[in-house]
N, C-alpha and C. Protein backbone atom coordinates (compact mmCIF):
# COMPACT_ATOMS: atom_id res chain seq x y z
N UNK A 1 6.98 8.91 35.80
CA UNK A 1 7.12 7.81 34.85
C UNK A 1 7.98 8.27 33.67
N UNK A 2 8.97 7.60 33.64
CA UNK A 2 9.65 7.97 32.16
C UNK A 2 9.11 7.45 30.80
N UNK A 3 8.85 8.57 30.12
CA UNK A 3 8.99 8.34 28.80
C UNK A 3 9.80 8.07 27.63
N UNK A 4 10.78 7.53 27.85
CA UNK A 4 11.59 6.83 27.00
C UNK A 4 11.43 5.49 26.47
N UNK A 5 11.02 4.65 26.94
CA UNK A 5 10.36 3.41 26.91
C UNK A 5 11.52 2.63 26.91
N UNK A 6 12.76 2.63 28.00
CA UNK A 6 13.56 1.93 28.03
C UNK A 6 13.35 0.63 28.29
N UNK A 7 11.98 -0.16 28.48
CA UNK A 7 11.52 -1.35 28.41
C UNK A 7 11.61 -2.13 27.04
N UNK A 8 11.24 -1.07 26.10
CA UNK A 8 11.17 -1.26 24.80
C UNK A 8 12.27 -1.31 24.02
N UNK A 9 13.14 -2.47 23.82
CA UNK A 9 14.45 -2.45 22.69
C UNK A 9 14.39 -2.83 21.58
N UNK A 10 13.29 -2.81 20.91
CA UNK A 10 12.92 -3.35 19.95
C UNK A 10 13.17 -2.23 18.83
N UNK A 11 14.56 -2.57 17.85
CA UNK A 11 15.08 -1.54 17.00
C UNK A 11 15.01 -2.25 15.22
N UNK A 12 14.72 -0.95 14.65
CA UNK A 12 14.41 -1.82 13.19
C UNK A 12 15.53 -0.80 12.30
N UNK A 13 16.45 -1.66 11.05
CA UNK A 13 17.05 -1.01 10.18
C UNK A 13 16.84 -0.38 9.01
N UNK A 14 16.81 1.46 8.73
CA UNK A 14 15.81 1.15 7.21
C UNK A 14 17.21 1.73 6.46
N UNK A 15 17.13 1.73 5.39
CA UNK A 15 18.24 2.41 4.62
C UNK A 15 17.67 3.04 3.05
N UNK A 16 18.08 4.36 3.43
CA UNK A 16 17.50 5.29 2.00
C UNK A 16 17.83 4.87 0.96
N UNK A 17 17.50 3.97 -0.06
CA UNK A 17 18.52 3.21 -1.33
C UNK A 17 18.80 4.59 -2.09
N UNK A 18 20.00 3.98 -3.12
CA UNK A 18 20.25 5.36 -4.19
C UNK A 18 19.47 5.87 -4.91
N UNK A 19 17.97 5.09 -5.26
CA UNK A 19 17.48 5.92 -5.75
C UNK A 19 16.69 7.24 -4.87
N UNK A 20 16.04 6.76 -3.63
CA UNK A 20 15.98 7.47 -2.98
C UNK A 20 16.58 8.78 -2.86
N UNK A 21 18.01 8.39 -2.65
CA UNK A 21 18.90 9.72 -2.01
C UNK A 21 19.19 10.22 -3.68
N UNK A 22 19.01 9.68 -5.07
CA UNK A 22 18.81 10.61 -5.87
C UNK A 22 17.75 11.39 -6.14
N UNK A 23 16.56 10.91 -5.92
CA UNK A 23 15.33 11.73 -5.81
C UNK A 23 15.02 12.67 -5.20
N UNK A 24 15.94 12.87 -4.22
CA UNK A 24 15.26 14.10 -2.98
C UNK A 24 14.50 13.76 -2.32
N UNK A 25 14.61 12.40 -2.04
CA UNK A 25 13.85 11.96 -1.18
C UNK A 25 13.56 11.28 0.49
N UNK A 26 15.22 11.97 0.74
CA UNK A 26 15.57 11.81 2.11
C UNK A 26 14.57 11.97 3.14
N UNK A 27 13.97 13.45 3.09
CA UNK A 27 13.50 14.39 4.02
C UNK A 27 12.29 13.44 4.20
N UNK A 28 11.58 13.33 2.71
CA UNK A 28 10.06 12.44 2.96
C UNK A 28 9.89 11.25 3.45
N UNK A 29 11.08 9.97 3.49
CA UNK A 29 11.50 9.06 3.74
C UNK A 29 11.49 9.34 5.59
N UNK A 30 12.18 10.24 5.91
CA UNK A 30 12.45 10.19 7.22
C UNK A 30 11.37 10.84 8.37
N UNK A 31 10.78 11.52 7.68
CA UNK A 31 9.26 12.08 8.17
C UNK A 31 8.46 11.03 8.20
N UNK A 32 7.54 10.20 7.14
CA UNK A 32 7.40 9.25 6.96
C UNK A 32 7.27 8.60 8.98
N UNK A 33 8.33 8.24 8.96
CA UNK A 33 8.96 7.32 10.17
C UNK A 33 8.81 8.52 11.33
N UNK A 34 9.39 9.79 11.19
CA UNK A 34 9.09 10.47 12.72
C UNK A 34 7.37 11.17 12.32
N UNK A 35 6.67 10.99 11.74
CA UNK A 35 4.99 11.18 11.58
C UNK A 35 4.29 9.75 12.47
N UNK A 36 4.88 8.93 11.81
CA UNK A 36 4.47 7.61 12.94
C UNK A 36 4.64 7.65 14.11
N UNK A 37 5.81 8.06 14.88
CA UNK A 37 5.57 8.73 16.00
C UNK A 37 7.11 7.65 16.23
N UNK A 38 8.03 7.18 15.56
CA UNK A 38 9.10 6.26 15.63
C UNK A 38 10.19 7.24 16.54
N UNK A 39 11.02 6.62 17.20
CA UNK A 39 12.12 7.29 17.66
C UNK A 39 13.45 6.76 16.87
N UNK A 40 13.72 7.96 16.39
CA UNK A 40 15.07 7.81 15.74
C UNK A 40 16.28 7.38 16.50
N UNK A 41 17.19 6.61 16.48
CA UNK A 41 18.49 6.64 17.60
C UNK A 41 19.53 6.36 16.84
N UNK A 42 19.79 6.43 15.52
CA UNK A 42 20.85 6.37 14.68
C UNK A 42 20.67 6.89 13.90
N UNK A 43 21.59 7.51 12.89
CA UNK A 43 21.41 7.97 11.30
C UNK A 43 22.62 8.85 10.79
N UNK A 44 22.72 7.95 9.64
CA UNK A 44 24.18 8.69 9.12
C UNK A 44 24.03 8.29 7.64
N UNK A 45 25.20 9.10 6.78
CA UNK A 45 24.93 8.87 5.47
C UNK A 45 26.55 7.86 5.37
N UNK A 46 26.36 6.81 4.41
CA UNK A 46 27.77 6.20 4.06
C UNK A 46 27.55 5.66 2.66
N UNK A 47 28.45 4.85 2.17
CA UNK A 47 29.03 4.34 0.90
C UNK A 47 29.04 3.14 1.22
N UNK A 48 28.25 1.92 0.78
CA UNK A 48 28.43 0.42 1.12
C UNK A 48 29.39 -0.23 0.00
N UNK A 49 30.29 -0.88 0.72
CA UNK A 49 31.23 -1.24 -0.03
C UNK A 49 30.86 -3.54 -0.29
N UNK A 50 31.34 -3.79 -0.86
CA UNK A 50 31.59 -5.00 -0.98
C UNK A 50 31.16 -6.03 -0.39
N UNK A 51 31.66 -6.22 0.66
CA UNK A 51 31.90 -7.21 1.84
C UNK A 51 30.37 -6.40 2.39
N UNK A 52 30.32 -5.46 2.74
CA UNK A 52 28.86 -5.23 3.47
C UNK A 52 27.52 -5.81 2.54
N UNK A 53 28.07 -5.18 1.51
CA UNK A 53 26.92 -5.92 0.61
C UNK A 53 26.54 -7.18 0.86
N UNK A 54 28.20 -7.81 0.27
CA UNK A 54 27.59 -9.54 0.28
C UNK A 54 27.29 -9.89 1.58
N UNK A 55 27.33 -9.55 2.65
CA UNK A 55 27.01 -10.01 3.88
C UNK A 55 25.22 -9.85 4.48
N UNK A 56 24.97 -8.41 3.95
CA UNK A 56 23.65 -8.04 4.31
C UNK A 56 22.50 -8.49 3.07
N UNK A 57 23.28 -9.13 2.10
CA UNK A 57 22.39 -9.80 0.82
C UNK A 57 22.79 -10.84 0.60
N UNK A 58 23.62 -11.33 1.76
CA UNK A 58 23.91 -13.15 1.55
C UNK A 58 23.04 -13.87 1.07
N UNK A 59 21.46 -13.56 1.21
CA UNK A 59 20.85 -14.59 0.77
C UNK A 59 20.72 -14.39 -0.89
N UNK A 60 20.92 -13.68 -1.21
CA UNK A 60 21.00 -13.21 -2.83
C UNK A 60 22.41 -13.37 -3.60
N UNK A 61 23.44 -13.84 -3.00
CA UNK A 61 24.74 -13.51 -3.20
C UNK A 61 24.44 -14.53 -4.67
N UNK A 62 24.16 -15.92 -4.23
CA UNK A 62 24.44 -16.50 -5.99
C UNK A 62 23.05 -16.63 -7.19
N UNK A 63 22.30 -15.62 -6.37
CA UNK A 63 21.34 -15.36 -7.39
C UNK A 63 21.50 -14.40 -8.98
N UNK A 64 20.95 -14.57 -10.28
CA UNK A 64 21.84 -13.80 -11.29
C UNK A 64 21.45 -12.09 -11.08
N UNK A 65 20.32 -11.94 -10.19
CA UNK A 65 20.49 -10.66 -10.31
C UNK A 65 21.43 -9.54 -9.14
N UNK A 66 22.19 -10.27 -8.20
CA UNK A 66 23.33 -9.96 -7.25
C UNK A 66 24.31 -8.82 -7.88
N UNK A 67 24.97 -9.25 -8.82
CA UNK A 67 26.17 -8.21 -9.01
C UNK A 67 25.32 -6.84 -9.76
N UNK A 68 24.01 -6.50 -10.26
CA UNK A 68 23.13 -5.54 -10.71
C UNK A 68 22.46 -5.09 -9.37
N UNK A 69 22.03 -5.80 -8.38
CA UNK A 69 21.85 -5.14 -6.80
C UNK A 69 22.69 -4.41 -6.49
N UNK A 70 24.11 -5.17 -5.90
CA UNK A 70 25.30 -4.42 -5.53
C UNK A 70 25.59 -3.22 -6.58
N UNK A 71 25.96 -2.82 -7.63
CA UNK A 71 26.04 -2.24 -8.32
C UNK A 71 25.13 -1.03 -7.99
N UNK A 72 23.94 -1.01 -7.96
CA UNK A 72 22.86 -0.57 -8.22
C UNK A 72 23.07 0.18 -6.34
N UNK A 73 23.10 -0.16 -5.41
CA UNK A 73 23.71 -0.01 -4.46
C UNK A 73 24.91 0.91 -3.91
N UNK A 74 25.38 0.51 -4.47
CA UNK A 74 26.70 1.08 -4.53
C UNK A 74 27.15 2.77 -5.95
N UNK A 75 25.74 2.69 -6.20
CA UNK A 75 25.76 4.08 -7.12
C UNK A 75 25.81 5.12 -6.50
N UNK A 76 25.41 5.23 -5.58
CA UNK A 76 25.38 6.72 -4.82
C UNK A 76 25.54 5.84 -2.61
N UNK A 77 25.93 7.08 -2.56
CA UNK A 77 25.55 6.78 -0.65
C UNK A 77 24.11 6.76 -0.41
N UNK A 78 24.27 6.04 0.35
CA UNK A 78 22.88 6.14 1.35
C UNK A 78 23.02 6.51 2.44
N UNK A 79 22.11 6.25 3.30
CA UNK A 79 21.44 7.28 4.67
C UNK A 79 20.82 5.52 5.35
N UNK A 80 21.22 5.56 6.49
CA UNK A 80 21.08 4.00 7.27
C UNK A 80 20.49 4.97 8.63
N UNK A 81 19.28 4.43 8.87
CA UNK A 81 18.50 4.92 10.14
C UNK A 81 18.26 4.09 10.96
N UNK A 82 18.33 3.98 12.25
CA UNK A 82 17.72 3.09 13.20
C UNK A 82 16.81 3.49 14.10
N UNK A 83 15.58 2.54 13.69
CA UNK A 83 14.76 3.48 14.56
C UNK A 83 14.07 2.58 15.86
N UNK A 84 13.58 3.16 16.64
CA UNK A 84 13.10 2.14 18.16
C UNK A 84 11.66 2.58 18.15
N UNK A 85 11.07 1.50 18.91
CA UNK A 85 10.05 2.01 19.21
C UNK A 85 8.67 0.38 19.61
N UNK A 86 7.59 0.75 20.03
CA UNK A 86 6.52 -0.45 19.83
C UNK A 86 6.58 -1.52 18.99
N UNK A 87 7.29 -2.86 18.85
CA UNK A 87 6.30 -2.99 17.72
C UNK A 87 7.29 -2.79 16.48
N UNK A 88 8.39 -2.53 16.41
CA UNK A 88 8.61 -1.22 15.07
C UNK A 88 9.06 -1.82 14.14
N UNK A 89 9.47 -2.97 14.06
CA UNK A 89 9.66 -3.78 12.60
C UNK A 89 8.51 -4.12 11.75
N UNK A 90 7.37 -4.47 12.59
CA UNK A 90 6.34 -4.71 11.76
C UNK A 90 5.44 -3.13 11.55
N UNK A 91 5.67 -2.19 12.14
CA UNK A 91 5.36 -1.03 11.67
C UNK A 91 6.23 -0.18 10.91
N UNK A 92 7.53 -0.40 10.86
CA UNK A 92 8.43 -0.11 9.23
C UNK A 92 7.89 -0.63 8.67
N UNK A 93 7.82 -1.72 8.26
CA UNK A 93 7.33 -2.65 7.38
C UNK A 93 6.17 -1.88 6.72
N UNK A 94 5.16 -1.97 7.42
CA UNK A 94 3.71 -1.10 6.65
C UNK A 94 4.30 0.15 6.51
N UNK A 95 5.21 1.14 6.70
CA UNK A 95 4.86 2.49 6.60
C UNK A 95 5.22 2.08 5.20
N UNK A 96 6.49 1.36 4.81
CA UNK A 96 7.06 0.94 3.50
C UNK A 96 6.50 0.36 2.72
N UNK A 97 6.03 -0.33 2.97
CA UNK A 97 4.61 -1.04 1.82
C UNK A 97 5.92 -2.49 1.47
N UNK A 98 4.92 -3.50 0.46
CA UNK A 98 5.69 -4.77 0.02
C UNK A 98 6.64 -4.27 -1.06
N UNK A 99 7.38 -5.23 -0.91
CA UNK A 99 9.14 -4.79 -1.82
C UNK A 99 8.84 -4.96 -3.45
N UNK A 100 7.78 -5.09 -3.78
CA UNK A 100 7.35 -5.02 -5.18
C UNK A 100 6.68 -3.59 -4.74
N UNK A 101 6.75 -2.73 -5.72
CA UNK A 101 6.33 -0.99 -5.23
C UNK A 101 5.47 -1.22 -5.59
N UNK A 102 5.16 -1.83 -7.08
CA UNK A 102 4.14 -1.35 -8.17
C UNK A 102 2.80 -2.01 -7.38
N UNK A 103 3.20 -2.75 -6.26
CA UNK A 103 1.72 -3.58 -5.95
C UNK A 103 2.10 -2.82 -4.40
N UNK A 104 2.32 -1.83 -3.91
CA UNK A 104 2.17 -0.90 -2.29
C UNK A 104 0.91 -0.36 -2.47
N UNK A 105 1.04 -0.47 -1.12
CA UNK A 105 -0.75 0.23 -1.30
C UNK A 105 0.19 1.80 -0.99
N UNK A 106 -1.31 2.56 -1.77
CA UNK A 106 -0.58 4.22 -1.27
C UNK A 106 -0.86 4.04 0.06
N UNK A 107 -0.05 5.14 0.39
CA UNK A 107 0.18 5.76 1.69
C UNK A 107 1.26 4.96 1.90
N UNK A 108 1.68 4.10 1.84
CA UNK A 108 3.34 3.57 1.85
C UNK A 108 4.59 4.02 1.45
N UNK A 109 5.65 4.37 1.77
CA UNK A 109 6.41 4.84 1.10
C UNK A 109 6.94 4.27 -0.44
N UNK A 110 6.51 2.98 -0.30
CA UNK A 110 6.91 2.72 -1.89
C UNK A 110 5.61 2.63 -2.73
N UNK A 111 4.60 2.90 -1.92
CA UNK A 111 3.38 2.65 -2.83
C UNK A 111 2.80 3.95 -3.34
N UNK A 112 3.46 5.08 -2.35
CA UNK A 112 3.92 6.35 -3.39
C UNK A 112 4.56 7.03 -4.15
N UNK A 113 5.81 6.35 -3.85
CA UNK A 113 6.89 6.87 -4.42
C UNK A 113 7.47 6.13 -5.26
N UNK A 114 7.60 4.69 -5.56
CA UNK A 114 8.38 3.55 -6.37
C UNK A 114 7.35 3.07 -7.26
N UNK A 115 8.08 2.40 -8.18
CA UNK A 115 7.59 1.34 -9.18
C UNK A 115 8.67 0.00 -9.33
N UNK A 116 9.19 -0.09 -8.62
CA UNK A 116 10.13 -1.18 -9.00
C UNK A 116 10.36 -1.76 -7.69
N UNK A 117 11.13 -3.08 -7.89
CA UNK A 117 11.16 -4.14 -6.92
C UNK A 117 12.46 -3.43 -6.30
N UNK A 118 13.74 -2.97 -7.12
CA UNK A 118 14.82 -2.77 -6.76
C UNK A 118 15.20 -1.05 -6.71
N UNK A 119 14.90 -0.83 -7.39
CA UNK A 119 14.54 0.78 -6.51
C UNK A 119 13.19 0.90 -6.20
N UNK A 120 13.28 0.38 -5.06
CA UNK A 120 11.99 1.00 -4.26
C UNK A 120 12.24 1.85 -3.12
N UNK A 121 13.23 2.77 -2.78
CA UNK A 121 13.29 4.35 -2.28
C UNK A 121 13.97 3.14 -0.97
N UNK A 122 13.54 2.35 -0.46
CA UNK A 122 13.95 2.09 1.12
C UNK A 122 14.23 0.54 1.25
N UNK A 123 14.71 0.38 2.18
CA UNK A 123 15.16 -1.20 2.78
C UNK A 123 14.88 -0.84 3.97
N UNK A 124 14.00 -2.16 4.58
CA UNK A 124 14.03 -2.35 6.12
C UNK A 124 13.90 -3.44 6.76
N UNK A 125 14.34 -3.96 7.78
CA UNK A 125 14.87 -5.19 8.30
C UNK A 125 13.09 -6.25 7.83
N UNK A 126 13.06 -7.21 8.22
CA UNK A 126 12.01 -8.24 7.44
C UNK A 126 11.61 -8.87 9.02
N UNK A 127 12.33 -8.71 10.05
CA UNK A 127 12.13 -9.69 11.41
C UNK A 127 12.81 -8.72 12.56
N UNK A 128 13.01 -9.34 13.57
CA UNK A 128 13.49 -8.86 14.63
C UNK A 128 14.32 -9.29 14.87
N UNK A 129 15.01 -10.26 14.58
CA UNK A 129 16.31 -11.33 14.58
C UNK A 129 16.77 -10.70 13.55
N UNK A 130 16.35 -10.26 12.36
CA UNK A 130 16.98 -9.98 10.96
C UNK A 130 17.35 -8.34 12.16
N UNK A 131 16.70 -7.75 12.13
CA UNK A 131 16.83 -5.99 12.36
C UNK A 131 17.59 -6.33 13.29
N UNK A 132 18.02 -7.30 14.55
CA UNK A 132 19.30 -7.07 15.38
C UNK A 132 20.30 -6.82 15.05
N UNK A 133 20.83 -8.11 13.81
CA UNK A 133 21.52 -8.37 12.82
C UNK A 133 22.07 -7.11 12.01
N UNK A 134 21.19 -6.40 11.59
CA UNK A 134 21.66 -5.13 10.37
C UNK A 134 21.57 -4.42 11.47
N UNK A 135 21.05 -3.99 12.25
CA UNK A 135 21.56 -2.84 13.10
C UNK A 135 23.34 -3.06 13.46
N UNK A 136 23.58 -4.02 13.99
CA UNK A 136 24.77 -4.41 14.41
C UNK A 136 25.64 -3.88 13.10
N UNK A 137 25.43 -4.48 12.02
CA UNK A 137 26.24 -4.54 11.03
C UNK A 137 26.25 -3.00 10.21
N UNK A 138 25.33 -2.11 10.69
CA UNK A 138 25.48 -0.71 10.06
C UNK A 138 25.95 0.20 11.32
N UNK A 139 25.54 -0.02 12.41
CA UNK A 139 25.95 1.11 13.29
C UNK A 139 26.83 0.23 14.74
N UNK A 140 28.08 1.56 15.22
CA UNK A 140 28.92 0.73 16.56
C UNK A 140 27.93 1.09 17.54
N UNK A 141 27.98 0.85 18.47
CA UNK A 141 26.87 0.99 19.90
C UNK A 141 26.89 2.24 20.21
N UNK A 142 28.37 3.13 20.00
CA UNK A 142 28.40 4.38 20.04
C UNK A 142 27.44 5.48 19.50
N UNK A 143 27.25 5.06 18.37
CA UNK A 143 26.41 5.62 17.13
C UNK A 143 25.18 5.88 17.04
N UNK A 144 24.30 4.64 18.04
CA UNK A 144 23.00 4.66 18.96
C UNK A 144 22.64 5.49 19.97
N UNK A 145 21.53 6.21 20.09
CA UNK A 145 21.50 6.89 21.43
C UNK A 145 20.09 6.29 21.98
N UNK A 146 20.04 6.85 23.18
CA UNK A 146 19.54 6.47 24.35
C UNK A 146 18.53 7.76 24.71
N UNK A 147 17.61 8.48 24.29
CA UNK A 147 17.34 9.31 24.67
C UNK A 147 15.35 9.53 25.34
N UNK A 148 15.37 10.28 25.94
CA UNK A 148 13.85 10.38 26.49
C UNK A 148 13.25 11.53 25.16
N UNK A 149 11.88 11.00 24.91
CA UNK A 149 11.38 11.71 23.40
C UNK A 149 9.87 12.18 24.29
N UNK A 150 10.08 13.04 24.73
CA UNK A 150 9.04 13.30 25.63
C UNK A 150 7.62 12.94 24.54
N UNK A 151 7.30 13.46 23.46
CA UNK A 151 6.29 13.07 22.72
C UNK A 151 5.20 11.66 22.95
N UNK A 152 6.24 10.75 23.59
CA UNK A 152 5.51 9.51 23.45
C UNK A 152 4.32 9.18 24.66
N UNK A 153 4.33 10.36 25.28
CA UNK A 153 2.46 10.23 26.02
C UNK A 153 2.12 10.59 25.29
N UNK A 154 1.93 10.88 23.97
CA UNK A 154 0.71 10.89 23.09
C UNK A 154 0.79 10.02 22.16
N UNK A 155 2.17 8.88 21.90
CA UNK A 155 1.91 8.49 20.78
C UNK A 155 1.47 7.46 21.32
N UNK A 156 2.06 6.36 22.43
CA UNK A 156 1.66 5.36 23.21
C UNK A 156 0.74 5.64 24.46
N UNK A 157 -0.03 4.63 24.65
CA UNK A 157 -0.90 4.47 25.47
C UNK A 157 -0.07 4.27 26.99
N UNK A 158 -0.75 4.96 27.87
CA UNK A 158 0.18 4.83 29.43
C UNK A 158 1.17 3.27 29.48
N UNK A 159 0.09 1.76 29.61
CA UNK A 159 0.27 0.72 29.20
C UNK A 159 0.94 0.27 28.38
N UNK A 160 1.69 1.20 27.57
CA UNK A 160 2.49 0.71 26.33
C UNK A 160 4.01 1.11 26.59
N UNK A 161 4.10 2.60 27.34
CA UNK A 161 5.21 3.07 27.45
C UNK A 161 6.18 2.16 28.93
């Protein structure tokens, strides 16, 4: 039986915000996600420019706090991960806690690490239609891998893999 769970395509987008990657807070951010038992299949560091912005915050584009997002964004690079696995948008979701930090429960990544709505250390897709979407739009197909993570007879149940 393979353990890869190539049944399973279910991929979620998180991205280290700048404050994050000013904190030193890469390493904990990404543990975080491989402690859950997530399979990584993308990850790179880049510079979001403009057009990515307004596209992946369209829904914020004519809101007044937009050009202080982008900005705020665009201060340092980030680190864009894609990760696969069970389930895994709605389990990013909890490892990250709600996008207001100051109200995460601990053990979340922002409910340990943040206080703010807009630096809160991470972004991660909100749906599974949304996470198709930003995966597409941060990584080429190339960039994705495909790999067997032998680990996952212990993280999933026979039935799951």
């Amino acid at each position: 039986m393979s353990l890869n769970m190539k049944g399973i395509k279910e991929k979620s987008l998180i991205i280290v915000k700048p404050d994050g990657i000013q904190r030193g807070l890469i390493g904990e951010v990404i543990g975080r996600f491989e402690n859950k038992g997530l399979k990584i299949v993308g990850l790179k560091m880049m510079s979001l420019d403009e057009v990515v912005l307004r596209e992946h915050y369209a829904h914020h584009v004519d809101k007044p706090f937009f050009k202080s997002l982008a900005n705020f964004m665009q201060s340092s690079p980030v680190i864009v991960l894609c990760v696969e696995g069970l389930n895994v948008v709605d389990a990013v979701r909890l490892v990250c806690g709600v996008t207001k930090a100051y109200a995460a429960d601990p053990g979340s990544i922002r409910g340990d690490l943040a206080m703010s709505t807009a630096c809160n250390v991470v972004h991660a897709s909100d749906s599974v239609e949304n996470a198709e979407k930003e995966v597409k739009r941060f990584f080429k197909e190339d960039e994705l891998f495909d790999y067997d993570k032998a680990e996952y007879m212990h993280v999933y149940a026979e039935d799951e893999r």
